[in-house]
N, C-alpha and C. Protein backbone atom coordinates (compact mmCIF):
# COMPACT_ATOMS: atom_id res chain seq x y z
N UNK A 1 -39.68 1.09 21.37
CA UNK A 1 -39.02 1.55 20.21
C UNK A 1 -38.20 2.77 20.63
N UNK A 2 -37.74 3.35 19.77
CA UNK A 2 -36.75 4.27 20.35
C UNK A 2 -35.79 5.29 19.09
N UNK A 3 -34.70 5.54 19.38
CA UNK A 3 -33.62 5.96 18.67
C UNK A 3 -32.38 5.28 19.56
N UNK A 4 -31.45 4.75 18.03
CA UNK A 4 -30.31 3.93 18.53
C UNK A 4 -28.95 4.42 17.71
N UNK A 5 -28.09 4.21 18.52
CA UNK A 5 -27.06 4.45 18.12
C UNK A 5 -25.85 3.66 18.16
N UNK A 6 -24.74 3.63 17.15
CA UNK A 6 -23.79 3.34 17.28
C UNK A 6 -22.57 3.20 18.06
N UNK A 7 -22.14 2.38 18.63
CA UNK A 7 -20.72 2.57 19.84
C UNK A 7 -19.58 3.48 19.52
N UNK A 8 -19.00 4.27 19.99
CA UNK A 8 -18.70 5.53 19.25
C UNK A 8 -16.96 5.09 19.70
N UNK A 9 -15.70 5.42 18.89
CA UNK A 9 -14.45 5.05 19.36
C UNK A 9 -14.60 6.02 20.41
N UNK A 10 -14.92 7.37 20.34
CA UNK A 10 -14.56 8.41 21.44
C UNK A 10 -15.19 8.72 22.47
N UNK A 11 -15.10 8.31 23.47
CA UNK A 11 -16.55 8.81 24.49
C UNK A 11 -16.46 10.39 25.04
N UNK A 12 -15.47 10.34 24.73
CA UNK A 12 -15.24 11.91 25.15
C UNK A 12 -16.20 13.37 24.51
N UNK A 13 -16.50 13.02 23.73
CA UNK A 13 -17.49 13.80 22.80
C UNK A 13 -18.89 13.08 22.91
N UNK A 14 -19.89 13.89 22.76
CA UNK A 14 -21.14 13.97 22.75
C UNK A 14 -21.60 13.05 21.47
N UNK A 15 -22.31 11.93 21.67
CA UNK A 15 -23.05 11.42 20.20
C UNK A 15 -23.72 12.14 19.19
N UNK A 16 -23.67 11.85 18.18
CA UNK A 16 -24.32 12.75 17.14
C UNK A 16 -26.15 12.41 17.15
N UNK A 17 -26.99 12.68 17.26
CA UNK A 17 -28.17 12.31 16.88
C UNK A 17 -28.27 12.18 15.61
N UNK A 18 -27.85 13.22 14.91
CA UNK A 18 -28.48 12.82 13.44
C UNK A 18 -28.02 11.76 12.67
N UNK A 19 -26.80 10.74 13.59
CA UNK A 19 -26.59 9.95 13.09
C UNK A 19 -27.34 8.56 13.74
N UNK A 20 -28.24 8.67 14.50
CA UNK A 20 -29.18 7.60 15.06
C UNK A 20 -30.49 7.20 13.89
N UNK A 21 -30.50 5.76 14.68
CA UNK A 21 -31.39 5.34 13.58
C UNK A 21 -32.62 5.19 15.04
N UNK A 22 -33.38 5.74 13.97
CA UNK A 22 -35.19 6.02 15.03
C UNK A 22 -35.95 4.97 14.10
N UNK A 23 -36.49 3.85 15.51
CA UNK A 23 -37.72 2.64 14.86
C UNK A 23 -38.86 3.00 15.71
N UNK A 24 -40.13 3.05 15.18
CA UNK A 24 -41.27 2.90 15.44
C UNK A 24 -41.96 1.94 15.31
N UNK A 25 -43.00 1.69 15.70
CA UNK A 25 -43.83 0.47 15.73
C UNK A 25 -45.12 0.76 14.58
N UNK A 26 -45.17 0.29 13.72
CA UNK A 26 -46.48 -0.13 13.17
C UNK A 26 -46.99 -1.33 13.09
N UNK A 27 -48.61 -1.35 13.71
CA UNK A 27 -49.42 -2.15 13.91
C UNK A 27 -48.55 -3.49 14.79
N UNK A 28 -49.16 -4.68 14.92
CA UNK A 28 -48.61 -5.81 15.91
C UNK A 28 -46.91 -5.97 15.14
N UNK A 29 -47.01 -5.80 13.79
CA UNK A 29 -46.49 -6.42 12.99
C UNK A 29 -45.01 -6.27 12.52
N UNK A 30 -45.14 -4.98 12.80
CA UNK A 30 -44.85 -3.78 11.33
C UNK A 30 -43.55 -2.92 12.45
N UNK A 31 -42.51 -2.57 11.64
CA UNK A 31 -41.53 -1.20 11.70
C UNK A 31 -41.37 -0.15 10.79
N UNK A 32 -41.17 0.90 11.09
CA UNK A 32 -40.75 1.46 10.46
C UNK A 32 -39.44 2.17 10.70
N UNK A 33 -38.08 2.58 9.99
CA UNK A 33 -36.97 2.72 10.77
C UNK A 33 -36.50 3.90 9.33
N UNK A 34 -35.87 4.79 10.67
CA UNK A 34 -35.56 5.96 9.64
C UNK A 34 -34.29 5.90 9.74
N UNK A 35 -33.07 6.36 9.13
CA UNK A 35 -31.58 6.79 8.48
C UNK A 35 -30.86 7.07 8.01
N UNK A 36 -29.97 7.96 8.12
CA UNK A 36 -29.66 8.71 6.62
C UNK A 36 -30.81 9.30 6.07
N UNK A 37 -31.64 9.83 6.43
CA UNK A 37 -32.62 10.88 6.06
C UNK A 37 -33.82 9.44 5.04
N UNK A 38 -33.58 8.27 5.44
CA UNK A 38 -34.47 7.09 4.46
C UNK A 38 -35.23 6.52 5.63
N UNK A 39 -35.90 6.18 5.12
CA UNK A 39 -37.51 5.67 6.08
C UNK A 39 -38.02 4.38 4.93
N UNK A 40 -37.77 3.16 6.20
CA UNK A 40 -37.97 2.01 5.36
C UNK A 40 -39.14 1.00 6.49
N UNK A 41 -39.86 0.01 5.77
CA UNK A 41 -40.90 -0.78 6.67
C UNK A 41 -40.15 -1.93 6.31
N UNK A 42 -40.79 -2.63 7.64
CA UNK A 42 -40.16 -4.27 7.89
C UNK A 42 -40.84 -4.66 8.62
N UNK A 43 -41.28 -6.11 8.37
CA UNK A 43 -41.52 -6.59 9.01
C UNK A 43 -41.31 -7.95 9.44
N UNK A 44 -41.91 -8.54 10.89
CA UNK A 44 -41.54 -9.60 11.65
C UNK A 44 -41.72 -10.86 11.27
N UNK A 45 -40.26 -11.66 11.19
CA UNK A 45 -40.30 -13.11 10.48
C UNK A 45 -39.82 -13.91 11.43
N UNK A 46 -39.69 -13.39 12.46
CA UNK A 46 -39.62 -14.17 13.72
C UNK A 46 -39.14 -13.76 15.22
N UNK A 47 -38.90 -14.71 16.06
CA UNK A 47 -38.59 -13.63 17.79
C UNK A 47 -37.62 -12.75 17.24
N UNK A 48 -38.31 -11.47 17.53
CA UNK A 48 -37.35 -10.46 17.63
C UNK A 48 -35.90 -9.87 16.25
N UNK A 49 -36.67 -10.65 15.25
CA UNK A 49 -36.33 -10.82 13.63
C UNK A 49 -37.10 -10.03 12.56
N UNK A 50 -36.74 -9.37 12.17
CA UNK A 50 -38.00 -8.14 11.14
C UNK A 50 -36.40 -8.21 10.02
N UNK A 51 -37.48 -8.08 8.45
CA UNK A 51 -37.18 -8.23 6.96
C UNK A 51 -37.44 -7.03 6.75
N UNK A 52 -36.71 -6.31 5.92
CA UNK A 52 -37.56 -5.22 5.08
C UNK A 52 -37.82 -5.51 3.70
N UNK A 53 -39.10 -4.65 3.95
CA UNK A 53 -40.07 -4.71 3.04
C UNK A 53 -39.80 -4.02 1.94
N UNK A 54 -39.66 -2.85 1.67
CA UNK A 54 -39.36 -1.65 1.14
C UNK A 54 -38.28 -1.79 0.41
N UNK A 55 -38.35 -1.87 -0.96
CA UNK A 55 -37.38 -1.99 -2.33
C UNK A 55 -36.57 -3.09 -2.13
N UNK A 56 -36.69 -3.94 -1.63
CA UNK A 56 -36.04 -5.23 -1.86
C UNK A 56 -36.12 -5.80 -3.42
N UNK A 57 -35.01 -6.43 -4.09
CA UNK A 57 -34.64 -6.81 -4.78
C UNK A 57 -35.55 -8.42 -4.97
N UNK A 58 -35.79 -8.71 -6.55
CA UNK A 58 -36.43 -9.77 -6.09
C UNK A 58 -35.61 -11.05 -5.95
N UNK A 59 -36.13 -11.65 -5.06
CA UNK A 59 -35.13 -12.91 -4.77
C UNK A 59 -34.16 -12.63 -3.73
N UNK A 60 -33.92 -11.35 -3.77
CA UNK A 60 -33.06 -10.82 -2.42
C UNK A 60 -32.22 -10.58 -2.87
N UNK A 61 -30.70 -10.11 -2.66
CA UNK A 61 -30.97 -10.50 -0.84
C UNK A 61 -31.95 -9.52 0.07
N UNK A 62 -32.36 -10.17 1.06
CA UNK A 62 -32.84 -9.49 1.95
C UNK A 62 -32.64 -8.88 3.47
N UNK A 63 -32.66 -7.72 3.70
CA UNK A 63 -31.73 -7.21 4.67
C UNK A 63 -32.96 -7.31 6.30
N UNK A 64 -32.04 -7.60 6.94
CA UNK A 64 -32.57 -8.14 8.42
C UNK A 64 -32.15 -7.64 9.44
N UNK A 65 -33.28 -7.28 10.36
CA UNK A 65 -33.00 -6.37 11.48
C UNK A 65 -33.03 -7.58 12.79
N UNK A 66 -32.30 -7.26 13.71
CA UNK A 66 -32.75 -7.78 14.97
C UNK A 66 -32.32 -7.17 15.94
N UNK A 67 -33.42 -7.29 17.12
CA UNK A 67 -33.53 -6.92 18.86
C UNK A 67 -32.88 -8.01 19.78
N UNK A 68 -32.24 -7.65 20.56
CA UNK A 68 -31.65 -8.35 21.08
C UNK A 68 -30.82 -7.68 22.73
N UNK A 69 -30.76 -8.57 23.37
CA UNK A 69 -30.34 -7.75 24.70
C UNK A 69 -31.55 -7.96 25.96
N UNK A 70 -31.28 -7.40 27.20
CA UNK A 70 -31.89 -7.32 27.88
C UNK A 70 -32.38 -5.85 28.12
N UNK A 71 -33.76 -5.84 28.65
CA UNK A 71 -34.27 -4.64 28.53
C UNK A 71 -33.78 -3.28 28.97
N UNK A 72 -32.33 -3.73 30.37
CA UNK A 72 -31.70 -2.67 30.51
C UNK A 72 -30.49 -2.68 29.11
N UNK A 73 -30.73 -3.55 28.51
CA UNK A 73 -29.32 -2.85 27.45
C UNK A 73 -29.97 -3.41 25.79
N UNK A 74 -30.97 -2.94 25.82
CA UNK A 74 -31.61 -3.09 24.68
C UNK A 74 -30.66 -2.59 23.37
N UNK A 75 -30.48 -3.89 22.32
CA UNK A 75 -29.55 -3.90 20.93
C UNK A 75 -30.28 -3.77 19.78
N UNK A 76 -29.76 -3.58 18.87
CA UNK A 76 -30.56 -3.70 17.29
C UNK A 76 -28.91 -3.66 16.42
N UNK A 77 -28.99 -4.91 15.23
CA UNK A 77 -28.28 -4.97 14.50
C UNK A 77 -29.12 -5.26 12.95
N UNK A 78 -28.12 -5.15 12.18
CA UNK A 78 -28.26 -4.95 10.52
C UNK A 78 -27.72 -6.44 10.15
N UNK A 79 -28.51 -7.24 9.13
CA UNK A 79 -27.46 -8.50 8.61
C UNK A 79 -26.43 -7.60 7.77
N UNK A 80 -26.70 -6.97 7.41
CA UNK A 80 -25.42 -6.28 6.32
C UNK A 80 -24.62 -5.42 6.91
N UNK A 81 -24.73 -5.05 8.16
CA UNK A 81 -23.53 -4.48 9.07
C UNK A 81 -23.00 -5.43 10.33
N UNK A 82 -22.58 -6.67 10.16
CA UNK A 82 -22.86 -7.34 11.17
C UNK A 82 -21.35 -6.65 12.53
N UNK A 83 -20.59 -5.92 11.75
CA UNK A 83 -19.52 -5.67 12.96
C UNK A 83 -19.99 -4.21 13.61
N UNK A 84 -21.29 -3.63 13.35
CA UNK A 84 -21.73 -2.74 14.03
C UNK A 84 -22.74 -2.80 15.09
N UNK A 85 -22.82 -2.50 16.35
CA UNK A 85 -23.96 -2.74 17.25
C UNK A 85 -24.86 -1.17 17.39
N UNK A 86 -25.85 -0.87 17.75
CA UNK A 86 -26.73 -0.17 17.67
C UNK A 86 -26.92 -0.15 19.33
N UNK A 87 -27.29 0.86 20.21
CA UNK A 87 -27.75 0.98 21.53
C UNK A 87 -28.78 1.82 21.67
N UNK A 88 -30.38 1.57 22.19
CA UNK A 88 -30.61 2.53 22.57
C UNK A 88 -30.52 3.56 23.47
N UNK A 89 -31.14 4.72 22.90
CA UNK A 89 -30.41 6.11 23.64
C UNK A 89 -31.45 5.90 24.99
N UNK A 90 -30.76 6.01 25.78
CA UNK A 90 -31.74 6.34 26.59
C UNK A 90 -31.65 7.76 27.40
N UNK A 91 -32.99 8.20 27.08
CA UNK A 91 -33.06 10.00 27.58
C UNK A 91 -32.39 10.56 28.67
């Protein structure tokens, strides 16, 4: 798990952290993912596929996370941001 970030137009400047989204692991199952100062749980509906849990609408829609990549270039995307990619930071 980690903190991830967005592909930035400028590389010339330093990434923002406070604009990273930080996921943790709860239990086998379970995420939890913070942003924009919001902290939401999700969980896994299939390889590398997590739902959130947290104020979903009933009937949906429902918003979907996924991992993706190889472990040197580990991804995470949003179904509702699909033209944005996520990278983790690595220290």
């Amino acid at each position: 798990m980690g903190a991830y970030r967005t592909n930035r137009r400028d590389y010339s400047k330093p990434g923002n952290p406070k604009n990273d989204v930080t996921v943790s692991a709860v239990g086998q199952h379970g995420l939890t993912v913070s942003r924009r100062s919001e902290k939401t749980y999700w969980e896994l509906i299939g390889p590398n596929l997590f739902e959130e849990v947290t104020g979903p609408c009933e009937g949906g829609p429902f918003e979907r996370l996924e991992f993706y990549g190889p472990a040197s270039d580990h991804r995470l995307s949003f179904a509702t941001e699909p033209h944005v990619l996520y990278r983790l930071v690595r220290p």
